[in-house]
N, C-alpha and C. Protein backbone atom coordinates (compact mmCIF):
# COMPACT_ATOMS: atom_id res chain seq x y z
N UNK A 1 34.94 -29.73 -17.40
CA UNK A 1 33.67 -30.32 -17.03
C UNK A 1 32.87 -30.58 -18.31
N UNK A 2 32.66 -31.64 -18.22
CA UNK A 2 31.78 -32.22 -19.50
C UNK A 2 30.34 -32.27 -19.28
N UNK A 3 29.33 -30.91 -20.12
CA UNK A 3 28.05 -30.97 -20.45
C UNK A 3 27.10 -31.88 -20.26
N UNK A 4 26.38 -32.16 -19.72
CA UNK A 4 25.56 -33.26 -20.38
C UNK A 4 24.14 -32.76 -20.61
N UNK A 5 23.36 -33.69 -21.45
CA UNK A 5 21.84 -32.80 -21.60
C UNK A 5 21.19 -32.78 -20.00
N UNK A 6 21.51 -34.15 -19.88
CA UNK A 6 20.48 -34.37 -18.34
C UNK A 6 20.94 -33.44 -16.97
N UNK A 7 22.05 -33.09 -16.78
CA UNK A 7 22.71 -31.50 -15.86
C UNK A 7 22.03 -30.66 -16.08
N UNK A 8 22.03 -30.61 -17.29
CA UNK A 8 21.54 -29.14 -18.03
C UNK A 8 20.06 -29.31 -17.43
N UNK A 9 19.17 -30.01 -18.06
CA UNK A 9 17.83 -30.25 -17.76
C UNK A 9 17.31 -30.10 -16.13
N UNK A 10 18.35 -30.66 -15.26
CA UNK A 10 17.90 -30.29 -13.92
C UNK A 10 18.31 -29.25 -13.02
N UNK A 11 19.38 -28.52 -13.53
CA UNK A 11 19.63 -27.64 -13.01
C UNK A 11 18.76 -26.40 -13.76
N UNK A 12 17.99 -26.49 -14.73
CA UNK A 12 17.03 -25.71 -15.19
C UNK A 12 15.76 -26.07 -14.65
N UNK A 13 15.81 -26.98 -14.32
CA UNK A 13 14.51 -27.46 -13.49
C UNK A 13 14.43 -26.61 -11.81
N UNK A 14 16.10 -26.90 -11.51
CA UNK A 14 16.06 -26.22 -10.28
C UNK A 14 15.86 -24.76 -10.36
N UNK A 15 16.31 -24.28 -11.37
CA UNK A 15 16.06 -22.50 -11.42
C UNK A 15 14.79 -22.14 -11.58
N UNK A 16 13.79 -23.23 -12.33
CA UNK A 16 12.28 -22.71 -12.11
C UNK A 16 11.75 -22.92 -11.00
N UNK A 17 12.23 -23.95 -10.49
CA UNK A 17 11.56 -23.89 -9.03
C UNK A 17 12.15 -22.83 -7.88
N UNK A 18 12.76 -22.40 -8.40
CA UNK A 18 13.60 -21.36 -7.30
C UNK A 18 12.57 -20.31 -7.10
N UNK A 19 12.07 -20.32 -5.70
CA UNK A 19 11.00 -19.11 -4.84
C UNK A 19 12.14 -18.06 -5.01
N UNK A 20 12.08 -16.99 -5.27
CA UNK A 20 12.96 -15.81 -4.50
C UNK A 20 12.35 -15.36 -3.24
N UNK A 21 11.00 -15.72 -3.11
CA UNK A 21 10.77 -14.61 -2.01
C UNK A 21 11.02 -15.92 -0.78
N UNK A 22 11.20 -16.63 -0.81
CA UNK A 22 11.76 -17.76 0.16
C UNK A 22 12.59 -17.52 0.59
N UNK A 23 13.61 -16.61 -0.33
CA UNK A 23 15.18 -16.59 0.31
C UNK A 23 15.11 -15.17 1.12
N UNK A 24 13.92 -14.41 0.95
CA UNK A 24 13.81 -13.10 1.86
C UNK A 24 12.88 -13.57 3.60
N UNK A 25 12.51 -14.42 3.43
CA UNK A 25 11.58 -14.69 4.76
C UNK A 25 12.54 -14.99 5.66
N UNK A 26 11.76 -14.42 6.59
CA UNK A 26 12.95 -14.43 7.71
C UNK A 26 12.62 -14.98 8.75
N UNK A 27 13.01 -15.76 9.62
CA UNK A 27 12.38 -16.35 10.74
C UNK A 27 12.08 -16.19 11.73
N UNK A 28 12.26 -14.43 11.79
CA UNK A 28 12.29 -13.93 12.76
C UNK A 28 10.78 -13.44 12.95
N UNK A 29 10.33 -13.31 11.76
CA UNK A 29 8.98 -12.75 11.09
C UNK A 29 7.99 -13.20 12.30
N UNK A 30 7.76 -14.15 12.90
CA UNK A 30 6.75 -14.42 13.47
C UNK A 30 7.24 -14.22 15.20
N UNK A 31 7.87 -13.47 15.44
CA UNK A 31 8.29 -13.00 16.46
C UNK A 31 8.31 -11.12 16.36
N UNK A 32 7.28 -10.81 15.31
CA UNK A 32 7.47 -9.60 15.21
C UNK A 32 7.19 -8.43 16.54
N UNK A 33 6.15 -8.91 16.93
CA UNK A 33 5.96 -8.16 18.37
C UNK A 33 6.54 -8.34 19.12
N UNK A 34 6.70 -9.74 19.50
CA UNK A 34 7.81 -9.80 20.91
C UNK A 34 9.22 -8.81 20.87
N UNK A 35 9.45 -8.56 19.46
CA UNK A 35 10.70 -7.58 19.31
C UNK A 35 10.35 -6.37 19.40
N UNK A 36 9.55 -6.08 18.84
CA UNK A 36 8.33 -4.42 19.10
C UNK A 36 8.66 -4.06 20.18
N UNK A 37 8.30 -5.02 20.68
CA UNK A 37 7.82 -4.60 22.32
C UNK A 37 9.30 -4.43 23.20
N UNK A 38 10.20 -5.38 22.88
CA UNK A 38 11.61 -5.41 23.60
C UNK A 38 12.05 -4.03 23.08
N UNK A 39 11.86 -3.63 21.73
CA UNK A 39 12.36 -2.33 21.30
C UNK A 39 12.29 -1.24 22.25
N UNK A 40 10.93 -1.56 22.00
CA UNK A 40 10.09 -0.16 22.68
C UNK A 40 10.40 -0.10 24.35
N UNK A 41 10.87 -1.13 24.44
CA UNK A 41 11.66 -1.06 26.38
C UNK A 41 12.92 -0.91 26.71
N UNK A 42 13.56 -0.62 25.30
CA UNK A 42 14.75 0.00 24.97
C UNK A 42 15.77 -0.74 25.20
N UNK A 43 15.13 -2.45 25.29
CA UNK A 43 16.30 -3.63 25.04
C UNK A 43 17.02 -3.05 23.43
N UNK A 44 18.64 -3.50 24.41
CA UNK A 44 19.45 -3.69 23.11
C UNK A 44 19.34 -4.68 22.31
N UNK A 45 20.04 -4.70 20.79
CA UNK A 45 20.28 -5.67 20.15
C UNK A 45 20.72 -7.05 20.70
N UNK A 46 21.57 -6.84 21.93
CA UNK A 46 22.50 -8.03 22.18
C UNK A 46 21.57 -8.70 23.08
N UNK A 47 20.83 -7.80 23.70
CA UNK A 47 20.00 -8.56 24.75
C UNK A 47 18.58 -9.29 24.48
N UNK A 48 18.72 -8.68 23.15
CA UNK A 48 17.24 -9.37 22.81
C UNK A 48 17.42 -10.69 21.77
N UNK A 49 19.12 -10.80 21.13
CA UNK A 49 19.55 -12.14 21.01
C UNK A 49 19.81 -12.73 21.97
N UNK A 50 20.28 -12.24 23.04
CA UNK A 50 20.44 -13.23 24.39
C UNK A 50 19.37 -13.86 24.60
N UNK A 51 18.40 -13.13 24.65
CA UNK A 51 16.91 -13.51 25.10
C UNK A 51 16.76 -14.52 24.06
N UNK A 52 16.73 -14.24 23.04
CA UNK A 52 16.43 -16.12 21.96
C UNK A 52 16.74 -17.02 22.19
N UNK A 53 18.31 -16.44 22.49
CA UNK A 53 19.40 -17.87 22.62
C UNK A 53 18.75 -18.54 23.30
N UNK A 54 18.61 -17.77 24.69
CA UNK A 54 17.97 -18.59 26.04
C UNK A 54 16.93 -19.89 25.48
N UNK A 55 15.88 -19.05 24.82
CA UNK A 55 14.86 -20.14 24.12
C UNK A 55 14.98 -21.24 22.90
N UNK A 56 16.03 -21.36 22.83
CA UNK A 56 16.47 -21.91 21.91
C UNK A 56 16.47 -21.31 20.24
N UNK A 57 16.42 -20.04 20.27
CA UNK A 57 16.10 -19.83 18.77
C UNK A 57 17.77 -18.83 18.42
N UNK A 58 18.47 -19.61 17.57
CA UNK A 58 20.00 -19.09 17.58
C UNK A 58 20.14 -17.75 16.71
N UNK A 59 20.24 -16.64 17.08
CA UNK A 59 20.59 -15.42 15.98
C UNK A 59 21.34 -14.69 17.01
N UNK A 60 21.83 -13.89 16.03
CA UNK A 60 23.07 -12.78 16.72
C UNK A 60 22.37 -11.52 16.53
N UNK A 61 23.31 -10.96 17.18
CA UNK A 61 23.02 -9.45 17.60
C UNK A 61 23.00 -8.88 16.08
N UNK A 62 23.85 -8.98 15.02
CA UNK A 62 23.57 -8.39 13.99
C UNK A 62 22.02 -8.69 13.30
N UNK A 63 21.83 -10.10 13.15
CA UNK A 63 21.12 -10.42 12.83
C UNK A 63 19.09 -9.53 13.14
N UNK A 64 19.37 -9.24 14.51
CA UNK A 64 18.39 -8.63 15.19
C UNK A 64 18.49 -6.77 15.19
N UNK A 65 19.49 -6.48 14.61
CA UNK A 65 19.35 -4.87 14.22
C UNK A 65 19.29 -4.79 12.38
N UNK A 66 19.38 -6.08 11.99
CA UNK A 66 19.05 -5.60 10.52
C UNK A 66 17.40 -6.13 10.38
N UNK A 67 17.06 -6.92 11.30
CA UNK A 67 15.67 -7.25 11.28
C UNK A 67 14.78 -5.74 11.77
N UNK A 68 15.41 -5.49 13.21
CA UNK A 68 14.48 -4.48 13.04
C UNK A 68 14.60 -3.35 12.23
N UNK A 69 15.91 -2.81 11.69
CA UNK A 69 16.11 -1.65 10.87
C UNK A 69 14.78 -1.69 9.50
N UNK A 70 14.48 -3.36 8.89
CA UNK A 70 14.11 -3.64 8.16
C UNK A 70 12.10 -3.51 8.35
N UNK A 71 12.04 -3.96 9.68
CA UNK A 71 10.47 -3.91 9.90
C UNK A 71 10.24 -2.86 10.80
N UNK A 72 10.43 -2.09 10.91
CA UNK A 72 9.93 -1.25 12.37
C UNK A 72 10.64 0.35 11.68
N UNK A 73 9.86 1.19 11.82
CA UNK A 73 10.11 2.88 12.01
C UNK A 73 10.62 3.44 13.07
N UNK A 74 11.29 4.04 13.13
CA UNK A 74 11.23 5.01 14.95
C UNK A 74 10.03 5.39 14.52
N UNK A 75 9.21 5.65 13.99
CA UNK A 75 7.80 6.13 14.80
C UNK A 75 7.10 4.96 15.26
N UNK A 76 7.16 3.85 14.75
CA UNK A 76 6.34 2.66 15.38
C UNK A 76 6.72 1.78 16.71
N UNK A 77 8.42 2.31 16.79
CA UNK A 77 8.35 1.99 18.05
C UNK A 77 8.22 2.97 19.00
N UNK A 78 8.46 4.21 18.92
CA UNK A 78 7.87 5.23 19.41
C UNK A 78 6.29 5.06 19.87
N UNK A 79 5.65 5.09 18.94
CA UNK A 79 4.02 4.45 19.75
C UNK A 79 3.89 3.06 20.21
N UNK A 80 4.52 2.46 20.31
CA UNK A 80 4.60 1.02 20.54
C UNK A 80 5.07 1.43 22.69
N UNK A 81 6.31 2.26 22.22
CA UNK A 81 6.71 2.99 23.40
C UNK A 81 5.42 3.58 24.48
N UNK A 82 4.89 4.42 23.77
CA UNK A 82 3.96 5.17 23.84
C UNK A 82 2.58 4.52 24.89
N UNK A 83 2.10 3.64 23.97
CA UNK A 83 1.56 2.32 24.25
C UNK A 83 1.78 1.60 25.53
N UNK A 84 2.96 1.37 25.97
CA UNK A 84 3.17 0.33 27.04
C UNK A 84 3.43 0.97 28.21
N UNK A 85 3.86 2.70 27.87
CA UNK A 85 4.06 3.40 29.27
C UNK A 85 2.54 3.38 29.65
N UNK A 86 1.66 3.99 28.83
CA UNK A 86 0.11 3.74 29.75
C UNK A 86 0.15 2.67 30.38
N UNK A 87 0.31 1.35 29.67
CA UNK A 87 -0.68 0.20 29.88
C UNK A 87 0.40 -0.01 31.35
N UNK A 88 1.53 0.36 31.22
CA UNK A 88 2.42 -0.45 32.88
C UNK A 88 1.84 0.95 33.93
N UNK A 89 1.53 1.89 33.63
CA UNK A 89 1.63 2.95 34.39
C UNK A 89 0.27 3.43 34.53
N UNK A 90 -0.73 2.60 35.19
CA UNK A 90 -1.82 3.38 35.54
C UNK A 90 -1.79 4.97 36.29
N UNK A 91 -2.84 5.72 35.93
CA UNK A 91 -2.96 6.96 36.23
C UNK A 91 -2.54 7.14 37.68
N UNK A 92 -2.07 7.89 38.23
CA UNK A 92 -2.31 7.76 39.97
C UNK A 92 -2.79 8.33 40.37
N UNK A 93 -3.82 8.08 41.45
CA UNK A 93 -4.99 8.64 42.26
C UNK A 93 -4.66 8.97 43.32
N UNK A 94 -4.97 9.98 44.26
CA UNK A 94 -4.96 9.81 45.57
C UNK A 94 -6.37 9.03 45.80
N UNK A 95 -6.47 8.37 46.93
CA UNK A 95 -7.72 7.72 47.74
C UNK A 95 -8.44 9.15 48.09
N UNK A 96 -9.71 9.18 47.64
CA UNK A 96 -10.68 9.67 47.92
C UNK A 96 -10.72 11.31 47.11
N UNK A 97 -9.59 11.27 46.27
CA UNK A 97 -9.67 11.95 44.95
C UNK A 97 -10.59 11.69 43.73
N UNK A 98 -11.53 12.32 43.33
CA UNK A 98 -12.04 12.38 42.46
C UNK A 98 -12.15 13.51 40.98
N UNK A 99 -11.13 13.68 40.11
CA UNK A 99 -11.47 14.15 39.19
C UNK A 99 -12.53 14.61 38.16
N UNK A 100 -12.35 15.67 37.89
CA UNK A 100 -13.81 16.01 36.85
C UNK A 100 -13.25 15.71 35.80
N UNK A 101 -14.40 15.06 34.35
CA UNK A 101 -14.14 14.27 33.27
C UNK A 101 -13.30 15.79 32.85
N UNK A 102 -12.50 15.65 31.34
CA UNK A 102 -11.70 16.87 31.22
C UNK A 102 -12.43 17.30 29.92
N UNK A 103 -14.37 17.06 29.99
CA UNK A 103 -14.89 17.50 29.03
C UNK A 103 -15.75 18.09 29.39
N UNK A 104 -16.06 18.70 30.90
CA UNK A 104 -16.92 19.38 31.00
C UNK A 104 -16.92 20.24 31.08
N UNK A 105 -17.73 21.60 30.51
CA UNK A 105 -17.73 22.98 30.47
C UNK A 105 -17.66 23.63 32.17
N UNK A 106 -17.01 24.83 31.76
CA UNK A 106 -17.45 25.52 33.16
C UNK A 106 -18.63 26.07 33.41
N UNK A 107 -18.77 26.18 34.81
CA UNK A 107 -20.07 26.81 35.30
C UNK A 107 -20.63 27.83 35.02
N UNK A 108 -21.56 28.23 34.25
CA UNK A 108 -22.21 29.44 33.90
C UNK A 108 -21.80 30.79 34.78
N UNK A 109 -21.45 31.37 34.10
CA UNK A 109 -21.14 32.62 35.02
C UNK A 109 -19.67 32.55 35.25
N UNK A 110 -19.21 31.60 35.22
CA UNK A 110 -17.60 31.75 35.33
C UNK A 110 -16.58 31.99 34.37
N UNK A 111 -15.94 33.10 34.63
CA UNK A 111 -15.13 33.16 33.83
C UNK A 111 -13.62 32.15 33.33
N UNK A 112 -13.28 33.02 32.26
CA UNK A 112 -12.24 31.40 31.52
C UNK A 112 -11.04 32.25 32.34
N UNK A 113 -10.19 31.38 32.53
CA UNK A 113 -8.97 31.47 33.15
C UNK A 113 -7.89 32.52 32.88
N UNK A 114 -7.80 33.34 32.77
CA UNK A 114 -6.75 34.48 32.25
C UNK A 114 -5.29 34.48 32.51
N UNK A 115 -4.71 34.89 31.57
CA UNK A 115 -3.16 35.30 32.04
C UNK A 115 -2.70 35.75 33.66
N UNK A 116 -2.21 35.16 34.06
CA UNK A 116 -1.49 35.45 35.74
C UNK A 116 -1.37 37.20 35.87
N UNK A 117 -1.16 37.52 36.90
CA UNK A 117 -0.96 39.19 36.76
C UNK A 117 -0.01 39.02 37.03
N UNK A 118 0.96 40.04 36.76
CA UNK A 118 2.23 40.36 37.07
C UNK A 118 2.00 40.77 38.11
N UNK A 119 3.47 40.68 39.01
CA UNK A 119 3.71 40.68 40.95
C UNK A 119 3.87 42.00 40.96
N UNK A 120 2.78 42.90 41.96
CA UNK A 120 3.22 44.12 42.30
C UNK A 120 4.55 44.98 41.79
N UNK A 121 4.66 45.83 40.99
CA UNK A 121 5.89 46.92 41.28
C UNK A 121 6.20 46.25 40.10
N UNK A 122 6.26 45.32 38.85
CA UNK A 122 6.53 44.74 37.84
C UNK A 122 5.63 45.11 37.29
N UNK A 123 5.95 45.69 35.92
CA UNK A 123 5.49 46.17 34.32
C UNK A 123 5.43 44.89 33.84
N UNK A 124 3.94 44.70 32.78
CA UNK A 124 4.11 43.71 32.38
C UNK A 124 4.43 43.38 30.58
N UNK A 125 4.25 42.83 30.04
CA UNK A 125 5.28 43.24 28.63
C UNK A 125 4.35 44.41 28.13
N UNK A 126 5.47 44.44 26.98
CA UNK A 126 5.07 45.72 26.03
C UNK A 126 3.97 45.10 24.74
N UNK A 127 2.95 45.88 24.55
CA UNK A 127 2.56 45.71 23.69
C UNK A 127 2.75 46.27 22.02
N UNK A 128 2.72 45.71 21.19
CA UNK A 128 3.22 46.33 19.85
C UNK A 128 2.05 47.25 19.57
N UNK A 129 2.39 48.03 18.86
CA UNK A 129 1.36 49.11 18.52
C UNK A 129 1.83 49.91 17.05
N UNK A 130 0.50 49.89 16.36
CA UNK A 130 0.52 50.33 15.19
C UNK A 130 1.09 51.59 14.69
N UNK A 131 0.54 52.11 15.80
CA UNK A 131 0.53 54.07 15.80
C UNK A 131 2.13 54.70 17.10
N UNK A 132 3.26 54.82 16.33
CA UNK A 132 4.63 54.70 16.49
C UNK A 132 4.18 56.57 17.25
């Protein structure tokens, strides 16, 4: 292969223009929650490329466990988890149940809740003691 100045010149042209961080963006990037969230509902890898395919956006199953290995903690999908069991799972009430807030003090005069007694004819543990 024979040199020339003008090769030379643009293929140095092309190396300054070369982004590196271009070649790290990923396209998945702006789909970051929608995957969060599939995580956190304990979609697999394969199913949550299925799910693209469907929409037209083409990646594989590998593709979607090195994405999330790469953006996401088990702790973030863990609260992400965390997160969506409230929000699908309202509290349940009975009708005509009413709860007290779980910040209000007890009633003057009442005492705080004590250890259960042990059932008739049952000793209850041993206590340690200094003086043998």
């Amino acid at each position: 292969m024979i040199e020339t100045p003008e090769l030379h010149a643009r293929l140095m042209e092309d190396a300054r223009r070369y982004d590196p961080a271009a070649h790290m963006r990923s396209l998945l990037l702006p789909y970051r929650e929608v995957i969060l969230l599939q995580r956190a509902k304990f979609m697999s890898y394969e199913q949550i490329a299925a799910t693209f395919t469907r929409h037209g956006i083409k990646v594989s199953w590998q593709g979607i466990g090195a994405f999330c290995r790469r953006q996401f903690s088990k702790a973030e999908i863990l609260r992400a988890r965390r997160t969506q069991l409230l929000t699908d799972r309202p509290p349940a009430t009975l009708p005509g149940l009413v709860l007290p807030p779980a910040s209000v003090a007890p009633a003057p005069g009442a005492s705080a809740p004590g250890p259960a007694s042990p059932p008739p004819g049952k000793r209850g543990p041993k206590i340690a003691r200094d003086n043998y």
